[in-house]
N, C-alpha and C. Protein backbone atom coordinates (compact mmCIF):
# COMPACT_ATOMS: atom_id res chain seq x y z
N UNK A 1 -36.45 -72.24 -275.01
CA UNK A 1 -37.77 -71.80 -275.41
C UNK A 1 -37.61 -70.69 -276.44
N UNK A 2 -38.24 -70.92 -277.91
CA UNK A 2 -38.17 -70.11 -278.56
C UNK A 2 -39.89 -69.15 -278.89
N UNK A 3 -39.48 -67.97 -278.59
CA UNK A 3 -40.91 -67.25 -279.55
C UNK A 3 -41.08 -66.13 -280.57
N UNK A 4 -41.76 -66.22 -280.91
CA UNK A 4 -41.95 -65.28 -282.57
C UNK A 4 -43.39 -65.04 -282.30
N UNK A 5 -43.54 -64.09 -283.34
CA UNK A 5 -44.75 -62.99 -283.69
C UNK A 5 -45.59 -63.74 -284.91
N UNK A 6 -46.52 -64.30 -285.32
CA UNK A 6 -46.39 -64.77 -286.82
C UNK A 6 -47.78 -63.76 -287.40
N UNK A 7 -48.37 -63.53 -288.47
CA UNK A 7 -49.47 -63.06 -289.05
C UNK A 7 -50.04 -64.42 -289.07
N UNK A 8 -51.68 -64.41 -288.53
CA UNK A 8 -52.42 -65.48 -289.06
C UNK A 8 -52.71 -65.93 -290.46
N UNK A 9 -52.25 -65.46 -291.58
CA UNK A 9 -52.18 -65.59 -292.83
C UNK A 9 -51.16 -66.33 -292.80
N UNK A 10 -50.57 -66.79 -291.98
CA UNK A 10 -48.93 -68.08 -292.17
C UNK A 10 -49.56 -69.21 -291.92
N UNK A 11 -50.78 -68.97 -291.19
CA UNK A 11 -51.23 -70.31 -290.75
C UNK A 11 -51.83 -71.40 -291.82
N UNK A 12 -51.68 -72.70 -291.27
CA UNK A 12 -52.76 -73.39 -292.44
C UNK A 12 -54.21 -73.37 -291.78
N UNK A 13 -55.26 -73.16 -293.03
CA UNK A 13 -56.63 -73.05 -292.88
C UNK A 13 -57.26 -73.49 -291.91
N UNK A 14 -57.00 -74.76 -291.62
CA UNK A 14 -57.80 -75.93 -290.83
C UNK A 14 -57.38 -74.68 -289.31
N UNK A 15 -56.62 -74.11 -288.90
CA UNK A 15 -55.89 -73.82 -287.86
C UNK A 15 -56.67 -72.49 -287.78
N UNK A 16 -57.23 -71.47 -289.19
CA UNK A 16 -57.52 -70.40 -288.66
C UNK A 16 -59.35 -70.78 -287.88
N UNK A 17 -59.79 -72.09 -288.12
CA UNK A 17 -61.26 -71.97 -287.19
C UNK A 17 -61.25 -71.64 -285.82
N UNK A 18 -60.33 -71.54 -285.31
CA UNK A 18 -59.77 -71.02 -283.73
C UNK A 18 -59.40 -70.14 -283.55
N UNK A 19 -58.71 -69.31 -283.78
CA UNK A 19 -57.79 -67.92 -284.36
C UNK A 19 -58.60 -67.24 -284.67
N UNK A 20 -59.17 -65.98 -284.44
CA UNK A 20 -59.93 -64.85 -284.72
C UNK A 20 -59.17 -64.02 -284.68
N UNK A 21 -57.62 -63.69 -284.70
CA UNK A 21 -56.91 -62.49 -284.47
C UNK A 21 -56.40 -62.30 -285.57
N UNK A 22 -55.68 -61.12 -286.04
CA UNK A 22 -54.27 -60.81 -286.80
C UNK A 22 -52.92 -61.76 -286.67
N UNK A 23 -52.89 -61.66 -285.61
CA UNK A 23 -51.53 -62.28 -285.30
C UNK A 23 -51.29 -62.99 -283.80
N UNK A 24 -50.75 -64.10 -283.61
CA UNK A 24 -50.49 -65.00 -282.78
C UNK A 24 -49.03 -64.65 -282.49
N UNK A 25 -48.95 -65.32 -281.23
CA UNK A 25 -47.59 -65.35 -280.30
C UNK A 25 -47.22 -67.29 -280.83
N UNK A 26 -46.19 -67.34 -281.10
CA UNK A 26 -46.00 -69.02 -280.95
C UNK A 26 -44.72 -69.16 -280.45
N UNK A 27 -45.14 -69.84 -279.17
CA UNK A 27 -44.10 -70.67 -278.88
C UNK A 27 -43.49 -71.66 -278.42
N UNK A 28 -42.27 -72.47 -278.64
CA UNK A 28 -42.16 -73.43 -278.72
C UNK A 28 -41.52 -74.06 -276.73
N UNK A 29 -41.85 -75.06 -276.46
CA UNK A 29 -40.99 -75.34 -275.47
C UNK A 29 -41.16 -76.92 -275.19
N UNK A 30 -40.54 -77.45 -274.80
CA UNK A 30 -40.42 -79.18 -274.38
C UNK A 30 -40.98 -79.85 -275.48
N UNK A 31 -41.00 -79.40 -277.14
CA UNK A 31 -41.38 -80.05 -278.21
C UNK A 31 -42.83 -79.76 -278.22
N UNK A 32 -43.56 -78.73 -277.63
CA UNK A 32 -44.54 -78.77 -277.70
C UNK A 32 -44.67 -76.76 -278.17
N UNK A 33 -45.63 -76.68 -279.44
CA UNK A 33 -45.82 -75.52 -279.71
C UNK A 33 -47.26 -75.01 -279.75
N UNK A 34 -46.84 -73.60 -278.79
CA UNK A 34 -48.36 -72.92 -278.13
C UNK A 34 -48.39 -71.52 -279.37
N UNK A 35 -49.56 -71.80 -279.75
CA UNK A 35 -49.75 -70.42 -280.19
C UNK A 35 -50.94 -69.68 -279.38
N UNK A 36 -50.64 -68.52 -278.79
CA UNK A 36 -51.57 -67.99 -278.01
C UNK A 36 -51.88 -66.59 -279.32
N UNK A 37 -53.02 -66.14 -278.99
CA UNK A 37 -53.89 -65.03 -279.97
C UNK A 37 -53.50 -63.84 -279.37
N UNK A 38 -52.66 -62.45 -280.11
CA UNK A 38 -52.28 -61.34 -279.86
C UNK A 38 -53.47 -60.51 -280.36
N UNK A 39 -54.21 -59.84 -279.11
CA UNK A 39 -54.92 -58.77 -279.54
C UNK A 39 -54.43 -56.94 -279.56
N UNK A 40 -54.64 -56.35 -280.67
CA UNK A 40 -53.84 -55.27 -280.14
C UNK A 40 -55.03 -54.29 -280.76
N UNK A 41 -55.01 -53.48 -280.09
CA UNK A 41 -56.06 -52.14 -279.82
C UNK A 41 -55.37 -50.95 -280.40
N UNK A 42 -53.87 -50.59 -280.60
CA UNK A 42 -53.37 -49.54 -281.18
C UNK A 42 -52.30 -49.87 -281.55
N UNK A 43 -51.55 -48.54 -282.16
CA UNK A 43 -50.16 -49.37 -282.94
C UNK A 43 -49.29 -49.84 -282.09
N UNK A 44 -49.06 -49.21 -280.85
CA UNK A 44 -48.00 -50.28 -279.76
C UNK A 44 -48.61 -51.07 -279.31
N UNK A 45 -47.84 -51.94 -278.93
CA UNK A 45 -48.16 -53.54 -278.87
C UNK A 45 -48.97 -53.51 -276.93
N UNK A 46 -50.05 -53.64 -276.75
CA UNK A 46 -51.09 -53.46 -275.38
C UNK A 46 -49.71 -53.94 -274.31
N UNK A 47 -49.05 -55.43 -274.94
CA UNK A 47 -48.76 -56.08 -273.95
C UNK A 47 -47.70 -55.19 -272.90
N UNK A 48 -47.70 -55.63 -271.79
CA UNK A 48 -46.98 -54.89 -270.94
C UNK A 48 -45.67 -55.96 -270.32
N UNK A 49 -44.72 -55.01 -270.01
CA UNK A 49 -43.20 -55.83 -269.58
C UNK A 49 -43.81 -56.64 -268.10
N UNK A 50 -43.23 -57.66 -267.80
CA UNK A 50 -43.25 -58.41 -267.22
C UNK A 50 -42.75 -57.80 -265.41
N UNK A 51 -41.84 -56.93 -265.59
CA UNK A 51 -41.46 -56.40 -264.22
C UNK A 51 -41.78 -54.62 -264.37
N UNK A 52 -42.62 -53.94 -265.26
CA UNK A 52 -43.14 -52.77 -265.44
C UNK A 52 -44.51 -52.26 -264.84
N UNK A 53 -45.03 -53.29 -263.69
CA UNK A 53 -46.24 -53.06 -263.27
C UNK A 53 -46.97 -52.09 -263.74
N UNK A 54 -47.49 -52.62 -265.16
CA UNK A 54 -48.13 -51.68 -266.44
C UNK A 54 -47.71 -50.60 -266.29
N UNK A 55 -46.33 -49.86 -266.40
CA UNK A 55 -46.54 -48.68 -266.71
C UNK A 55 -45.60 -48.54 -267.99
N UNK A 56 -45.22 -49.56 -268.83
CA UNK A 56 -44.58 -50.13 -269.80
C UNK A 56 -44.69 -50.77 -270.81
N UNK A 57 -44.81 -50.10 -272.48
CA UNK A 57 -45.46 -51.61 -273.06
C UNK A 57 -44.36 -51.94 -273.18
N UNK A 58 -44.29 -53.46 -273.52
CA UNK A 58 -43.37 -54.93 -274.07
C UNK A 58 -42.21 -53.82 -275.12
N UNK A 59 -43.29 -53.55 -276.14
CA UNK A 59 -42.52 -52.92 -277.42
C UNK A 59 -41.53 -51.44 -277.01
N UNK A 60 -41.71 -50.77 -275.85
CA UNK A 60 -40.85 -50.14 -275.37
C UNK A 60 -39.69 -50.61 -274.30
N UNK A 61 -39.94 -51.63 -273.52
CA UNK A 61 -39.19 -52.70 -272.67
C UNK A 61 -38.06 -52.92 -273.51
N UNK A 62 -38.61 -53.71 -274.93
CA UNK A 62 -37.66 -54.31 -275.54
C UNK A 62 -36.61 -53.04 -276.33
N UNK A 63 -37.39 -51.85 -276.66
CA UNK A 63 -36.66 -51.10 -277.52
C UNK A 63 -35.29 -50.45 -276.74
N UNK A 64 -35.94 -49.70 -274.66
CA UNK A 64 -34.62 -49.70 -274.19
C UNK A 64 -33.76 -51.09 -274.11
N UNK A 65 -34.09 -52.48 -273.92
CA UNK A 65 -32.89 -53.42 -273.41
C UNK A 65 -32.16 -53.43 -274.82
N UNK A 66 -32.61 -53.24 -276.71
CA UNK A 66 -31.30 -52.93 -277.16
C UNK A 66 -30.45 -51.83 -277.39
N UNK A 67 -31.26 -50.54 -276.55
CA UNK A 67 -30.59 -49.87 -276.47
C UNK A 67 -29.03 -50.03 -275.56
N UNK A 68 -29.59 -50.53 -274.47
CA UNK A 68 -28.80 -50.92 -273.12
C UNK A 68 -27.29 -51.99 -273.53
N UNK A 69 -27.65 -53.01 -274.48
CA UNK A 69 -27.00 -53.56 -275.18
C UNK A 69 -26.06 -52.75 -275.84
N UNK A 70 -26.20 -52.03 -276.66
CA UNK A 70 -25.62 -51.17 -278.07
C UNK A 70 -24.97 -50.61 -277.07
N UNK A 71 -24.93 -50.38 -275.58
CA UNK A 71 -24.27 -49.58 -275.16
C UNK A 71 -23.09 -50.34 -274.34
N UNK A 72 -23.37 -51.52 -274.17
CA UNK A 72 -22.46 -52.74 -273.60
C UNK A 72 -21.35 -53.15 -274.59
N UNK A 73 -21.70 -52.97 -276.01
CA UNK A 73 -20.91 -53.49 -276.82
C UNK A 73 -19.85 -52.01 -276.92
C-alpha cells in the first residue's frame, strides 16, 4: 500500500467537482486508488498518530520516527 499527499491542482478537472479541499490523501491498495480530502485548520497537519490518543499530530509522529531512525543508522 502506497500513500502520498497530492495538491488538488494535480488533479484532472472532471475530478475537482468532488474535491472541495487543498489537498487530498491518495492511496493506492489492491489496484484500487482512494483519494480521501485533507482538511487542515493550521499549519500542522490536524491529523493525529494512530497510537497517540490525540495528544500527537501525524506531522510530529512522523518527525520523531526519523529522528529515531537517524539514530539506528
Amino acid at each position: 500500500m502506497t500513500e502520498m499527499i497530492l495538491n488538488t491542482m494535480t488533479l484532472p478537472k472532471p475530478l475537482l467537482r468532488f474535491i472541495h479541499t487543498e489537498k487530498v490523501k491518495a492511496r493506492e491498495a489492491d489496484g484500487q486508488i482512494l483519494l480521501t480530502p485533507i482538511r487542515e485548520t493550521d499549519i500542522d497537519c490536524p491529523l493525529l498518530g494512530m497510537f497517540a490518543d490525540g495528544k500527537i499530530s501525524s506531522y510530529k509522529f512522523s518527525a520523531d520516527k526519523q529522528v529515531e531512525k537517524e539514530f539506528e543508522l
